[in-house]
N, C-alpha and C. Protein backbone atom coordinates (compact mmCIF):
# COMPACT_ATOMS: atom_id res chain seq x y z
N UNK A 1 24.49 11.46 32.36
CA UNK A 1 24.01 10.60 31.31
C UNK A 1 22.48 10.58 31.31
N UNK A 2 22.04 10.90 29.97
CA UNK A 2 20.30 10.65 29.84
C UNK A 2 19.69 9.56 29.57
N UNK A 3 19.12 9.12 30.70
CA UNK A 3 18.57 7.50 30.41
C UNK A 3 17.41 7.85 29.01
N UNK A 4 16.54 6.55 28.89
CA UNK A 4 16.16 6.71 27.40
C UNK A 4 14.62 6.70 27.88
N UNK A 5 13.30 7.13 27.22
CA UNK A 5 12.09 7.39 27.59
C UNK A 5 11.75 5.69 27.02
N UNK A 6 10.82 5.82 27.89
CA UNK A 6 10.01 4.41 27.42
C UNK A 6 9.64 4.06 25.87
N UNK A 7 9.57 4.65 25.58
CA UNK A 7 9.15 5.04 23.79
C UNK A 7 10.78 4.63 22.97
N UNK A 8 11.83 5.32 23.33
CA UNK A 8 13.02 4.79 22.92
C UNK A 8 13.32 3.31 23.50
N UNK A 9 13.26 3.00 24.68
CA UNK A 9 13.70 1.68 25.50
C UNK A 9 12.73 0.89 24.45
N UNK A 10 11.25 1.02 24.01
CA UNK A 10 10.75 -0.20 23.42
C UNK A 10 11.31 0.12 21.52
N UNK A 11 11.87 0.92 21.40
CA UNK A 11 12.21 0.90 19.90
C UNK A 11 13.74 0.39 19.94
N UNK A 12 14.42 0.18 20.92
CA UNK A 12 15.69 -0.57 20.60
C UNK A 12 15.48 -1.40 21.26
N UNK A 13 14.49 -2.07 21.98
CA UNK A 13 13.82 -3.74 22.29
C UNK A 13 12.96 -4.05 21.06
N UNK A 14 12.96 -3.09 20.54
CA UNK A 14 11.93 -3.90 19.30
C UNK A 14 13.25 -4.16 18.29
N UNK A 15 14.18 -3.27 18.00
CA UNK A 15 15.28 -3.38 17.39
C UNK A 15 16.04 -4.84 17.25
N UNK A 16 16.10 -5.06 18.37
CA UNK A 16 16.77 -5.92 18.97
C UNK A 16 16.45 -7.58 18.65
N UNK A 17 14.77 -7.10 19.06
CA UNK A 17 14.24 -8.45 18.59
C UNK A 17 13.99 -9.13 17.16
N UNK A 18 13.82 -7.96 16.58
CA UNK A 18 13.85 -8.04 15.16
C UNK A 18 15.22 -8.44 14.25
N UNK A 19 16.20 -7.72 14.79
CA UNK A 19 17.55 -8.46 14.86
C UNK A 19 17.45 -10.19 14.88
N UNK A 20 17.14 -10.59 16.14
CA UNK A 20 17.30 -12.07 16.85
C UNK A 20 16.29 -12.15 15.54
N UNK A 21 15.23 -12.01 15.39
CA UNK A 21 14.37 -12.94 14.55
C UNK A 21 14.71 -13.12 12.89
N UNK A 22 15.62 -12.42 12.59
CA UNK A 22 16.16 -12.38 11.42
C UNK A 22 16.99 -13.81 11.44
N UNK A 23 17.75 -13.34 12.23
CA UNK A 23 19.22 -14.62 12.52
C UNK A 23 18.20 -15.54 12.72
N UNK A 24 16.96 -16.44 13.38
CA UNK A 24 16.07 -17.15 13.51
C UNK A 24 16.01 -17.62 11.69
N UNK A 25 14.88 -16.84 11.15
CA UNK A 25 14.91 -16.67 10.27
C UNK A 25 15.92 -17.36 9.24
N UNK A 26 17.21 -16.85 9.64
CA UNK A 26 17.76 -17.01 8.55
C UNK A 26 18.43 -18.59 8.60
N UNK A 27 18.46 -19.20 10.05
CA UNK A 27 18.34 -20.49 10.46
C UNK A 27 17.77 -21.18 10.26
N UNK A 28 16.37 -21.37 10.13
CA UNK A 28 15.51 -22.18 9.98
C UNK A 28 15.19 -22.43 8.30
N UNK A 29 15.39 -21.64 7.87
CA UNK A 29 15.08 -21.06 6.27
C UNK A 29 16.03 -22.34 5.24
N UNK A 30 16.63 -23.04 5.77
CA UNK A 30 17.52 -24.11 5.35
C UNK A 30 17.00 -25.56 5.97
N UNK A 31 15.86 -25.49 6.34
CA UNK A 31 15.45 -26.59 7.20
C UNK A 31 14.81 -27.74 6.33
N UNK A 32 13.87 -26.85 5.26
CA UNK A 32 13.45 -28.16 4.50
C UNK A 32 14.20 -28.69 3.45
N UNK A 33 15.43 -28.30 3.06
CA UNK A 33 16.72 -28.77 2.24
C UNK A 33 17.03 -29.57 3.09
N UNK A 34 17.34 -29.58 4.48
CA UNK A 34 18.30 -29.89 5.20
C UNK A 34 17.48 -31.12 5.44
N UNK A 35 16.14 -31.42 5.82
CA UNK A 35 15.46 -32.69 5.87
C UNK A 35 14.90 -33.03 4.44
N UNK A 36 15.17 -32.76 3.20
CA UNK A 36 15.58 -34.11 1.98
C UNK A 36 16.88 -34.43 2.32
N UNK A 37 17.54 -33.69 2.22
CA UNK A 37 19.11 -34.31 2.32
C UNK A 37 19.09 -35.66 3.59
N UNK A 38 18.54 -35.55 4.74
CA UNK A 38 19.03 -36.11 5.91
C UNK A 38 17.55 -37.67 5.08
N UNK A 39 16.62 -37.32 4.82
CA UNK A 39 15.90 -38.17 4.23
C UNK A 39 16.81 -39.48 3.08
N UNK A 40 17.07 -38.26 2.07
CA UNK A 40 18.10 -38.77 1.31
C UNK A 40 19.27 -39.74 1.46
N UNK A 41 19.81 -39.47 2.13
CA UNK A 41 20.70 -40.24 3.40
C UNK A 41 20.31 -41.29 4.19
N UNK A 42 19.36 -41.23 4.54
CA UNK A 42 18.61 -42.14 5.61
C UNK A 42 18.16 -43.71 4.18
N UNK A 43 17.92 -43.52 3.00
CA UNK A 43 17.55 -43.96 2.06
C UNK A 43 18.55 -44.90 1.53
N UNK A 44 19.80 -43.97 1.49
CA UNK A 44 20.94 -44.42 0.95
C UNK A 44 22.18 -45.39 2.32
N UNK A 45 21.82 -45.08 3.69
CA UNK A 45 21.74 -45.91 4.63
C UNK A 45 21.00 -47.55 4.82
N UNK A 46 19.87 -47.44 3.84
CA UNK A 46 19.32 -48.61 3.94
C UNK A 46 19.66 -49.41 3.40
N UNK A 47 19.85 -49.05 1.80
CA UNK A 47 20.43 -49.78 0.76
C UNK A 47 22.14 -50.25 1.41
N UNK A 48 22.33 -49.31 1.70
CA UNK A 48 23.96 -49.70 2.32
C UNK A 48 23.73 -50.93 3.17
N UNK A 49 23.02 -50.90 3.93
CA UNK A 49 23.04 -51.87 4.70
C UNK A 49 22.46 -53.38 4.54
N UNK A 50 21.42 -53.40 3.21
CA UNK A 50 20.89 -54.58 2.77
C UNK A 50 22.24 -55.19 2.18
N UNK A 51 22.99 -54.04 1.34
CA UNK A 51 24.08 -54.48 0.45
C UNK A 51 25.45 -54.75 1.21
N UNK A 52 25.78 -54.53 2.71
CA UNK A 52 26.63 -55.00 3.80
C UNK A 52 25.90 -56.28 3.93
N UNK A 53 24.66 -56.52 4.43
CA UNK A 53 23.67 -58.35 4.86
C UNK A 53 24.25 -59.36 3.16
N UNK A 54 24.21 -58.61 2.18
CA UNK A 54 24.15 -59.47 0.80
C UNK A 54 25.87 -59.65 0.90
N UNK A 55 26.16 -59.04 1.12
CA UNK A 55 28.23 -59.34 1.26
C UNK A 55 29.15 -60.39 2.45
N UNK A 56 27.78 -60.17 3.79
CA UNK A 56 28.31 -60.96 5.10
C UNK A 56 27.78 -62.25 4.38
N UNK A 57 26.76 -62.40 3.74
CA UNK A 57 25.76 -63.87 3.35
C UNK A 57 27.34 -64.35 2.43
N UNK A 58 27.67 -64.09 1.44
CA UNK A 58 28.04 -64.23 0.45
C UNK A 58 29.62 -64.41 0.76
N UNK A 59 30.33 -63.88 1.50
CA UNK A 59 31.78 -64.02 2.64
C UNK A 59 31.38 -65.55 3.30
N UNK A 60 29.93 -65.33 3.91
CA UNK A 60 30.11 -66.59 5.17
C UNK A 60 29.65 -68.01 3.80
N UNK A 61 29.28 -67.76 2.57
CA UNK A 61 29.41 -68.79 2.02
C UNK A 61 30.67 -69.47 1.44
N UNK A 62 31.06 -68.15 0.97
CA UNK A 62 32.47 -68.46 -0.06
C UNK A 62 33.36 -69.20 0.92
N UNK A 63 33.39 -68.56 2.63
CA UNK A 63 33.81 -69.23 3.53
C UNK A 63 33.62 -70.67 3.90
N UNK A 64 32.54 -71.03 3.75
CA UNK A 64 32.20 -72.09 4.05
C UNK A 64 32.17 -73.28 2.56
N UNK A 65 32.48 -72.57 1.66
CA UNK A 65 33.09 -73.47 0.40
C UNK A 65 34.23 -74.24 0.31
N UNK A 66 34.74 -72.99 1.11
CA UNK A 66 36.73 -73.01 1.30
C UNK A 66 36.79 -74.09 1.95
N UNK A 67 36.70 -74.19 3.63
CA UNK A 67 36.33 -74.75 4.25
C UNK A 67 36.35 -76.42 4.15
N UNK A 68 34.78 -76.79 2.93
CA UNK A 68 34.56 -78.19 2.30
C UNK A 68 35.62 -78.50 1.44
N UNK A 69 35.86 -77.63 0.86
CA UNK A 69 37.09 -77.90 0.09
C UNK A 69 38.09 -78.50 0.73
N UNK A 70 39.09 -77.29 1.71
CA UNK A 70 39.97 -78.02 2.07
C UNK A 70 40.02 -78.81 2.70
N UNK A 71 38.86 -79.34 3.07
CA UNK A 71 38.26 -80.81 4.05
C UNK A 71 38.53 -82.07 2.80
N UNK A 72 38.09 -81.58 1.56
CA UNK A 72 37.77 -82.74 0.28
C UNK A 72 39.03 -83.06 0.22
N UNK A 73 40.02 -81.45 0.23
CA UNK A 73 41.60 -82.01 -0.52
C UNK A 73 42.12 -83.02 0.66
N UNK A 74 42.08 -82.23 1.96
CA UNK A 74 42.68 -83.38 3.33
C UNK A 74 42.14 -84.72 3.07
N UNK A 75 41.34 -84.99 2.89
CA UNK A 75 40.48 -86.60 2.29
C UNK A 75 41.54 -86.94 1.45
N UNK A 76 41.53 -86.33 0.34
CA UNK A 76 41.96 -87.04 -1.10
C UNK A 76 43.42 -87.31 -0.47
N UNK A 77 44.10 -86.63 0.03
CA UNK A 77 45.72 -86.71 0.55
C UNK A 77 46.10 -87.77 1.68
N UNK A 78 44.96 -87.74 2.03
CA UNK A 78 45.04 -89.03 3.16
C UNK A 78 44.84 -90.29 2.46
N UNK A 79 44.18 -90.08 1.85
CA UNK A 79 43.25 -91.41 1.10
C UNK A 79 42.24 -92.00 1.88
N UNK A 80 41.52 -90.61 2.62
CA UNK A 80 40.30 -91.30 3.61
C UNK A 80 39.06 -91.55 2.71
């Protein structure tokens, strides 16, 4: 078997690398889509979550309506 001259060994290491840097390349090349989207998201996370705080507020009131209420009706039924 004929090993390869230095001149071939660096043209299929250059091969090679050029290869890897493609696939690199072709990885990264989706990166600034990929951070609006994750931006985008991060945006639509916030709002989600003011609008979860505006629903717990609005539960722990309706809750606490109920609550007086059925306190008012127990009154009225007792005749306290």
């Amino acid at each position: 078997m004929q090993s390869l001259s230095e001149d071939e060994k660096k043209q299929v290491l250059g091969t090679l690398l050029a290869d890897q840097l493609s696939v690199i390349q072709e990885a990264v090349k989706n990166v600034p889509e990929i951070k609006t989207k994750v931006d985008h998201l991060d945006e639509l996370l916030l709002e989600v979550s003011a609008d979860v705080r505006t629903i717990r507020a609005a539960i722990s009131n309706l809750s606490n309506q109920v609550n007086d209420h059925e306190h008012q009706i127990a009154q009225l039924m007792t005749g306290d």
